[in-house]
Protein backbone atom coordinates (compact mmCIF):
# COMPACT_ATOMS: atom_id res chain seq x y z
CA UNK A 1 96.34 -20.86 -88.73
CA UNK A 2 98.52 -18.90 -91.50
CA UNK A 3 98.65 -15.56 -91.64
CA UNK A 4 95.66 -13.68 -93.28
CA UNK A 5 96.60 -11.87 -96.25
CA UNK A 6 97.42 -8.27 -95.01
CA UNK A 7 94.63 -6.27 -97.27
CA UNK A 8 92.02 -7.64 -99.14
CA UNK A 9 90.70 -3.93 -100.92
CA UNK A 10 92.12 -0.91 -102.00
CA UNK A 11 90.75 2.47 -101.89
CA UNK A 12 90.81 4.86 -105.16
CA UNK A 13 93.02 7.74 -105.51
CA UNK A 14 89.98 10.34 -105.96
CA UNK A 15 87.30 11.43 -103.75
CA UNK A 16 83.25 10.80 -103.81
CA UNK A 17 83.20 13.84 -105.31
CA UNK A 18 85.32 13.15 -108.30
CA UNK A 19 88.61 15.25 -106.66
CA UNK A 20 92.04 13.78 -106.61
CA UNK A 21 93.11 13.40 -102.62
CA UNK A 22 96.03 13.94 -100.98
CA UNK A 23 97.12 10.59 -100.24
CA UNK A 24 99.85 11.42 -97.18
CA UNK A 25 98.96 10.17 -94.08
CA UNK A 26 98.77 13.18 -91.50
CA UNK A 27 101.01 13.25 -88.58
CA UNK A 28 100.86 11.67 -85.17
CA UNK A 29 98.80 12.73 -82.49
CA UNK A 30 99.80 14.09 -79.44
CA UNK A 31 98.86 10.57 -77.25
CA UNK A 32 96.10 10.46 -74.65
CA UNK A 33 96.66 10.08 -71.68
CA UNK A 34 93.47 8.08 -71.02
CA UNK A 35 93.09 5.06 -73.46
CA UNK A 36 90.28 4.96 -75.88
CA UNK A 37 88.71 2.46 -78.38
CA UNK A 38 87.70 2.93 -82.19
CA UNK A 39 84.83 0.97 -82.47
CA UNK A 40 84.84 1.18 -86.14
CA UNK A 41 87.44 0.75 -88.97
CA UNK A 42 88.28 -1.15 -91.79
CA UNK A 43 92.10 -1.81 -91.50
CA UNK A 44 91.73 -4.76 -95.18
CA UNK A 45 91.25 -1.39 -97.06
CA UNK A 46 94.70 -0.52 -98.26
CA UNK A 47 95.09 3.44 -98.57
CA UNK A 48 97.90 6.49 -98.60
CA UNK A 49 100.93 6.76 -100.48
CA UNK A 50 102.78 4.61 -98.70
CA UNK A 51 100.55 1.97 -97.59
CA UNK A 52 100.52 0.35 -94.04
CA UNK A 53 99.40 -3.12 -93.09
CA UNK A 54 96.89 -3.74 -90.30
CA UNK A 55 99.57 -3.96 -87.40
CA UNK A 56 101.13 -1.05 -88.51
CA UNK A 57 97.89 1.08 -87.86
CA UNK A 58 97.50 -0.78 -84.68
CA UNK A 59 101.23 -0.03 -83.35
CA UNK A 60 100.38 3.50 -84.44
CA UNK A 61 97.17 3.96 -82.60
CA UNK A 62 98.83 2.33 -79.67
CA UNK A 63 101.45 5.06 -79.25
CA UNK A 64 99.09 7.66 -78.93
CA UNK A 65 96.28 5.78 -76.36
CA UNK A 66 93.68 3.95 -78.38
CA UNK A 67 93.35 1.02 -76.78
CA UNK A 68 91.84 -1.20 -79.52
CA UNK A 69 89.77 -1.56 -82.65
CA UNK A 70 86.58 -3.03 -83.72
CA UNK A 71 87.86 -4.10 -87.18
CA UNK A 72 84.28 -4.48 -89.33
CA UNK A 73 83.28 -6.45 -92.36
CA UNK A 74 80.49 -5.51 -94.93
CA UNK A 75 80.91 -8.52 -97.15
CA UNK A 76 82.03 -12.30 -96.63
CA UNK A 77 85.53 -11.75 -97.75
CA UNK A 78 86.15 -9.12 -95.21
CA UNK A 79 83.70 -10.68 -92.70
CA UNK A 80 86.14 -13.53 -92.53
CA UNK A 81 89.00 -11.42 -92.52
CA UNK A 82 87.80 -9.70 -89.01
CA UNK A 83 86.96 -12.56 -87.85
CA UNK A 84 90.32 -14.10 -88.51
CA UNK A 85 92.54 -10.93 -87.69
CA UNK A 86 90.73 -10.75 -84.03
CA UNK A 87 91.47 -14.53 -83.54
CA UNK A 88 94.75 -13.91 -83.43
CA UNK A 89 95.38 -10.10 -82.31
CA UNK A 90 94.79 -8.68 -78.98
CA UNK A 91 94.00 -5.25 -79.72
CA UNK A 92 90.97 -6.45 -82.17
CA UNK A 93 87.37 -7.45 -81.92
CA UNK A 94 85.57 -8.03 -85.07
CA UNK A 95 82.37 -7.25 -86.68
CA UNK A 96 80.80 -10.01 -89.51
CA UNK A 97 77.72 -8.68 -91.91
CA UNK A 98 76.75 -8.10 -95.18
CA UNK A 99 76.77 -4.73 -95.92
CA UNK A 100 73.33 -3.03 -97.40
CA UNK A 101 74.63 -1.98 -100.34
CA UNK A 102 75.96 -5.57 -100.96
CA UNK A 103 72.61 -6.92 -100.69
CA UNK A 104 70.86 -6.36 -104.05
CA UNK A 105 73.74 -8.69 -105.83
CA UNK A 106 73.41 -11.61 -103.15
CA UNK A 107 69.47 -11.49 -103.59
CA UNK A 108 69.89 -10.87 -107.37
CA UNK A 109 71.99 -13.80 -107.83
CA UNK A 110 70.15 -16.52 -105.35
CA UNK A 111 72.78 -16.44 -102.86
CA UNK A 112 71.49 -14.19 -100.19
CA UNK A 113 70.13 -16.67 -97.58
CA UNK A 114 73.43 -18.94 -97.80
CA UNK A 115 75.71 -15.75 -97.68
CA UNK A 116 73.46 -14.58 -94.06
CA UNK A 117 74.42 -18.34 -93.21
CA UNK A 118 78.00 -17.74 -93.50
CA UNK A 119 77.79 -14.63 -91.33
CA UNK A 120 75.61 -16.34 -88.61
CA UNK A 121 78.23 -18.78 -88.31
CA UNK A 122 81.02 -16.28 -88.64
CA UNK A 123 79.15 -14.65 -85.79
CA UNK A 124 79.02 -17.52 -83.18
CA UNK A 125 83.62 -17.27 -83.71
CA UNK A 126 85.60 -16.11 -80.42
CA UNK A 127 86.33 -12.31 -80.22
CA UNK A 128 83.31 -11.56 -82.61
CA UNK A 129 81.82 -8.80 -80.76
CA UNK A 130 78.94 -7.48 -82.94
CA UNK A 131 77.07 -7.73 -86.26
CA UNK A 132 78.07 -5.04 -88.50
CA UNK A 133 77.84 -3.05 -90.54
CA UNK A 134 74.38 -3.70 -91.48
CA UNK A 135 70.91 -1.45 -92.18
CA UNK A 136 69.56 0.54 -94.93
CA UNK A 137 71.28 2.82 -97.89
CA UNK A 138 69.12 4.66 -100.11
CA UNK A 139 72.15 6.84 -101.40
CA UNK A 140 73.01 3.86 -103.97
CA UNK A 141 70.31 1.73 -104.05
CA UNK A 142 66.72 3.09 -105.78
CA UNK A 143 63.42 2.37 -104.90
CA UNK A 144 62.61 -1.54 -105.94
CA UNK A 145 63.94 -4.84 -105.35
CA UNK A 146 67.21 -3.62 -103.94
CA UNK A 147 65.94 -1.91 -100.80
CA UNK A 148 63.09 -5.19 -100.17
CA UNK A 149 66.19 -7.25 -100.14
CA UNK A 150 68.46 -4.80 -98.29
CA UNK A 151 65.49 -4.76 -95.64
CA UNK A 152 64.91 -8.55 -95.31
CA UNK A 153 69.12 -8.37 -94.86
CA UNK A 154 69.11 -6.03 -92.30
CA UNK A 155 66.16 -7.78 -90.23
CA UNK A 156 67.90 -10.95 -90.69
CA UNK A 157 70.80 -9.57 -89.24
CA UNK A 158 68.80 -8.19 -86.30
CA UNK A 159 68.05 -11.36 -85.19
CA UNK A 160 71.01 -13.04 -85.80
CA UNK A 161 72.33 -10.08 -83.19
CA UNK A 162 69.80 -10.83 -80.40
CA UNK A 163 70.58 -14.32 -80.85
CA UNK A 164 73.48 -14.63 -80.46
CA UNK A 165 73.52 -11.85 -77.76
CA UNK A 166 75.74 -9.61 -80.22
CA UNK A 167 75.77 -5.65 -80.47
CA UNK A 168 74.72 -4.17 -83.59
CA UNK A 169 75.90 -1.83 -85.77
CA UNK A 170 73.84 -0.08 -88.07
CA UNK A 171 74.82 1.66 -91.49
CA UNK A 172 71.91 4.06 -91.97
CA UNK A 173 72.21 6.58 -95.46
CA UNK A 174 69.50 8.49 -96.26
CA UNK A 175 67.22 6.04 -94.51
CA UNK A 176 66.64 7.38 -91.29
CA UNK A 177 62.85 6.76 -90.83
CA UNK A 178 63.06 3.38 -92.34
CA UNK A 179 66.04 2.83 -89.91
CA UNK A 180 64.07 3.32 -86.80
CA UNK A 181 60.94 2.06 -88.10
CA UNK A 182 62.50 -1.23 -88.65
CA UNK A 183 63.89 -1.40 -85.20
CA UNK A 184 60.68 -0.16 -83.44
CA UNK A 185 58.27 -2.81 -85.11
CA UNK A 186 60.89 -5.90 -84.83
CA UNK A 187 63.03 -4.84 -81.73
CA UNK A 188 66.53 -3.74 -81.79
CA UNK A 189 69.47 -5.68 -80.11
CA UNK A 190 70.03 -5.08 -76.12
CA UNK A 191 73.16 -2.77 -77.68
CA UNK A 192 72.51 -0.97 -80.76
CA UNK A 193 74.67 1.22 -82.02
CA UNK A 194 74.04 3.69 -84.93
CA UNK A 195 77.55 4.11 -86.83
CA UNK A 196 79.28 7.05 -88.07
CA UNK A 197 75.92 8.92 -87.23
CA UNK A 198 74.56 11.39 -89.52
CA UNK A 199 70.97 12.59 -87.89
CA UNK A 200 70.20 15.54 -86.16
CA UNK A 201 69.60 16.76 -83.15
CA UNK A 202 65.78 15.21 -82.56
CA UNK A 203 66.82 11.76 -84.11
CA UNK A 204 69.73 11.98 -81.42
CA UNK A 205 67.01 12.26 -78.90
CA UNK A 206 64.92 9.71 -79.95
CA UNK A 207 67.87 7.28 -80.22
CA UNK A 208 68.82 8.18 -77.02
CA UNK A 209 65.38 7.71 -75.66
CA UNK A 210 65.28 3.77 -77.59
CA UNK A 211 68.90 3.15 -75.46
CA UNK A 212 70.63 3.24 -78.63
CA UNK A 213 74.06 4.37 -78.77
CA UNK A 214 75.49 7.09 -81.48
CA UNK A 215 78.85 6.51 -82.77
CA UNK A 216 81.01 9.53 -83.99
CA UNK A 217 83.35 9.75 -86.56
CA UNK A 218 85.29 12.74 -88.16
CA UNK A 219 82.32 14.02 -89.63
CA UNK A 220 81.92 15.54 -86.19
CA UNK A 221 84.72 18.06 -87.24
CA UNK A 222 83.74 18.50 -90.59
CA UNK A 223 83.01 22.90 -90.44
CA UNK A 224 79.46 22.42 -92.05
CA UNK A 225 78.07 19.26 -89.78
CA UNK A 226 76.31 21.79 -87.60
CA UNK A 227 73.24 19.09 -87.24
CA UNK A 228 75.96 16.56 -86.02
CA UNK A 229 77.38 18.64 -83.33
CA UNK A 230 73.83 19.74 -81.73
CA UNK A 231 73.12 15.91 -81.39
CA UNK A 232 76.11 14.99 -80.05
CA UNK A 233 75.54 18.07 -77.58
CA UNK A 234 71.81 16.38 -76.55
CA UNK A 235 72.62 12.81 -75.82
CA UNK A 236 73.48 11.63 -72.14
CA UNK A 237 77.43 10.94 -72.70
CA UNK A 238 76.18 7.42 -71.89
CA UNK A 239 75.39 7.20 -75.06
CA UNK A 240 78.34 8.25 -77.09
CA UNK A 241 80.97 6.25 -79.07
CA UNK A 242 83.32 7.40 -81.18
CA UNK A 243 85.32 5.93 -84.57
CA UNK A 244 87.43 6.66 -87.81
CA UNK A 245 85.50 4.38 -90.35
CA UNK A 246 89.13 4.28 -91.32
CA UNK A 247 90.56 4.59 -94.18
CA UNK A 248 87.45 7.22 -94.45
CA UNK A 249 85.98 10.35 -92.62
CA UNK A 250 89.53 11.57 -91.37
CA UNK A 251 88.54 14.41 -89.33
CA UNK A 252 89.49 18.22 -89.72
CA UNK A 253 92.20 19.59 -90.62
CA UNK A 254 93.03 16.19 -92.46
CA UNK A 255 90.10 15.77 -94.37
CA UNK A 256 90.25 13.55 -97.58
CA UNK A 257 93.75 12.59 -96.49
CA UNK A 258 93.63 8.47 -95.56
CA UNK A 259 92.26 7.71 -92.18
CA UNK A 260 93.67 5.52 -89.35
CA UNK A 261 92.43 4.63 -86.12
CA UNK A 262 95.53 6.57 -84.51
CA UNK A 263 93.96 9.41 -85.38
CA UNK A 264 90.91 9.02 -83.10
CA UNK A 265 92.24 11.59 -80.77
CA UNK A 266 91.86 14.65 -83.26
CA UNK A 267 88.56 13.58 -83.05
CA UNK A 268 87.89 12.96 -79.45
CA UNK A 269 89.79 16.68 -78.47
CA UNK A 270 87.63 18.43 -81.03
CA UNK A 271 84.36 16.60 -79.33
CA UNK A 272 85.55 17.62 -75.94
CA UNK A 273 86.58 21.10 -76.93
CA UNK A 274 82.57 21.26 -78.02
CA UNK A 275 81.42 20.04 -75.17
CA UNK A 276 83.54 22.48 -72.78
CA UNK A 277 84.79 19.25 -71.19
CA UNK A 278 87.88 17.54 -70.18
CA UNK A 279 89.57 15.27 -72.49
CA UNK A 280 90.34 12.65 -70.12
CA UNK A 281 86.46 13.12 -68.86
CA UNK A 282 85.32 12.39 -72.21
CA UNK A 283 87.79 9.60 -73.03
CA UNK A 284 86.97 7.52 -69.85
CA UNK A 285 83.07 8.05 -70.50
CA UNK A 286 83.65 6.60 -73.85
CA UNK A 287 85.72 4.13 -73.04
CA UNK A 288 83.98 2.61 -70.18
CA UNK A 289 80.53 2.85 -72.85
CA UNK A 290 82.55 0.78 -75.42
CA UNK A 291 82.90 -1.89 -73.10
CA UNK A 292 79.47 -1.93 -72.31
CA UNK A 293 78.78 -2.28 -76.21
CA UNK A 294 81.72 -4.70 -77.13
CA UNK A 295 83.27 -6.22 -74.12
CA UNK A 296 86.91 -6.09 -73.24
CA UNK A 297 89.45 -6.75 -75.58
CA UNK A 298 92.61 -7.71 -72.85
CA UNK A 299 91.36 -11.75 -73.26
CA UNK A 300 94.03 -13.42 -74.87
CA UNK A 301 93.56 -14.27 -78.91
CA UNK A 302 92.69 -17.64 -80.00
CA UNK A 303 94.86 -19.46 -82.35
CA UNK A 304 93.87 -22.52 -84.23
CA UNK A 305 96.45 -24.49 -85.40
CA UNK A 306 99.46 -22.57 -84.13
């Protein structure tokens, strides 16, 4: 097997919001001393001034205590490049969909039932943990066509999940009621997991309630995502993940600068600190929860081919 090209996107040099970003990567962590996972990141997206490729991140975020990654795709390019990178990398597990906002060209252009056939086979690979990111975005896509194929996408995927006995990671924007609704009427995977989680405090509970698990991300730190911190404070910690979404979401004080999973303990401490907890308490809770989800990551990568 040859060596997967190191990034396959790169991120733009402004914000969403039009504002140019400070494109240094912010400093080290001081390391946990319990190990932790980020069960969401996108290490193909090239960011920062000084860009670093995918084991670079990884040696980083090793040094400071996060155990491993769930490296996720949202198209089939970058579906087969998690797929491939956690073939042949121990601290990786990979995630294969088609990401909502994808959708409307693959249905547009014919090709959206043979594109969910490459990802059901991409899903069936060793050290694919979970289908993801998948769901609904009404943020980009209008009322119409786009959001009947992003929801035909996103139950497709749902199956495909409890098929092949996957977790499931959901990408819900501005489509919370949809979201659920869509999970309550078909059933949602054994392990579904609601990524970089943006509800409030009585969609926390009702998650919670459904067994669904809600992944944090730096938004958590962000000073305004009052809404996000009440939730987080409601759930059982049973239910709690956390992620970077890297090369996005880096937490406070870095915001806008790029992301990388090594910075999952900024994070994690500002969680805890919220929660009047312990650090290491709150780092072995998650940890032993992303297992549940995802499985271990210690088996040994499979390479095809040498």
């Amino acid at each position: 097997m040859s060596e997967p090209a190191a990034f396959v996107r790169q991120r733009g040099t402004t914000s969403e919001h039009g504002q140019s970003r400070d494109l240094e990567y912010p400093p080290l962590p001081e390391a946990l001393t319990v190990g932790i996972y980020d069960n969401h990141a996108h290490l193909e997206i090239s960011d920062g001034e000084n860009p670093m490729d995918y084991r670079d991140q990884l040696d980083r975020a090793s040094s400071v205590g996060v155990r491993g990654v769930v490296q996720v795709g949202g198209d089939l390019e970058t579906s087969r490049w998690s797929a491939e990178i956690a073939a042949r990398e121990p601290r990786v597990l990979a995630a294969v969909a088609l990401h909502p906002n994808e959708v409307p060209e693959f249905a547009a252009s014919g090709e959206l039932d043979s594109a969910l056939a490459e990802i059901d086979e991409l899903a069936s690979r060793p050290r694919v943990c979970a289908i993801g990111e998948t769901g609904l975005d009404y943020f980009r896509t209008p009322p119409g066509a786009g959001r009947a194929a992003q929801l035909q996408s996103f139950e497709a995927h749902i199956e495909m999940a409890k098929r092949h006995d996957l977790a499931m990671q959901i990408h819900d924007r501005d489509a919370h009621a949809d979201v659920i609704a869509t999970l309550l009427r078909v059933g949602a995977p054994e392990r579904t997991v609601f990524h970089c989680f943006s509800g409030d405090a009585e969609m926390a509970r009702l998650c919670s309630d459904n067994g669904w698990y809600l992944s944090f991300a730096g938004t958590v730190t962000f000073k305004n995502a009052v809404g996000l911190r009440e939730a987080l404070e409601v759930i059982p910690r049973s239910r709690i993940l956390i992620e970077t979404d890297a090369p996005f979401l880096t937490p406070h004080p870095y915001r806008g600068r790029p992301n990388s999973p090594y910075l999952i303990p900024v994070t994690l401490r500002a969680m805890a600190a919220h929660l009047d907890t312990e650090v290491t308490m709150l780092a072995a809770q998650i940890s032993s929860n992303t297992e549940l989800v995802y499985g271990k990551w210690d088996a040994e990568p499979v390479i095809v081919n040498g």
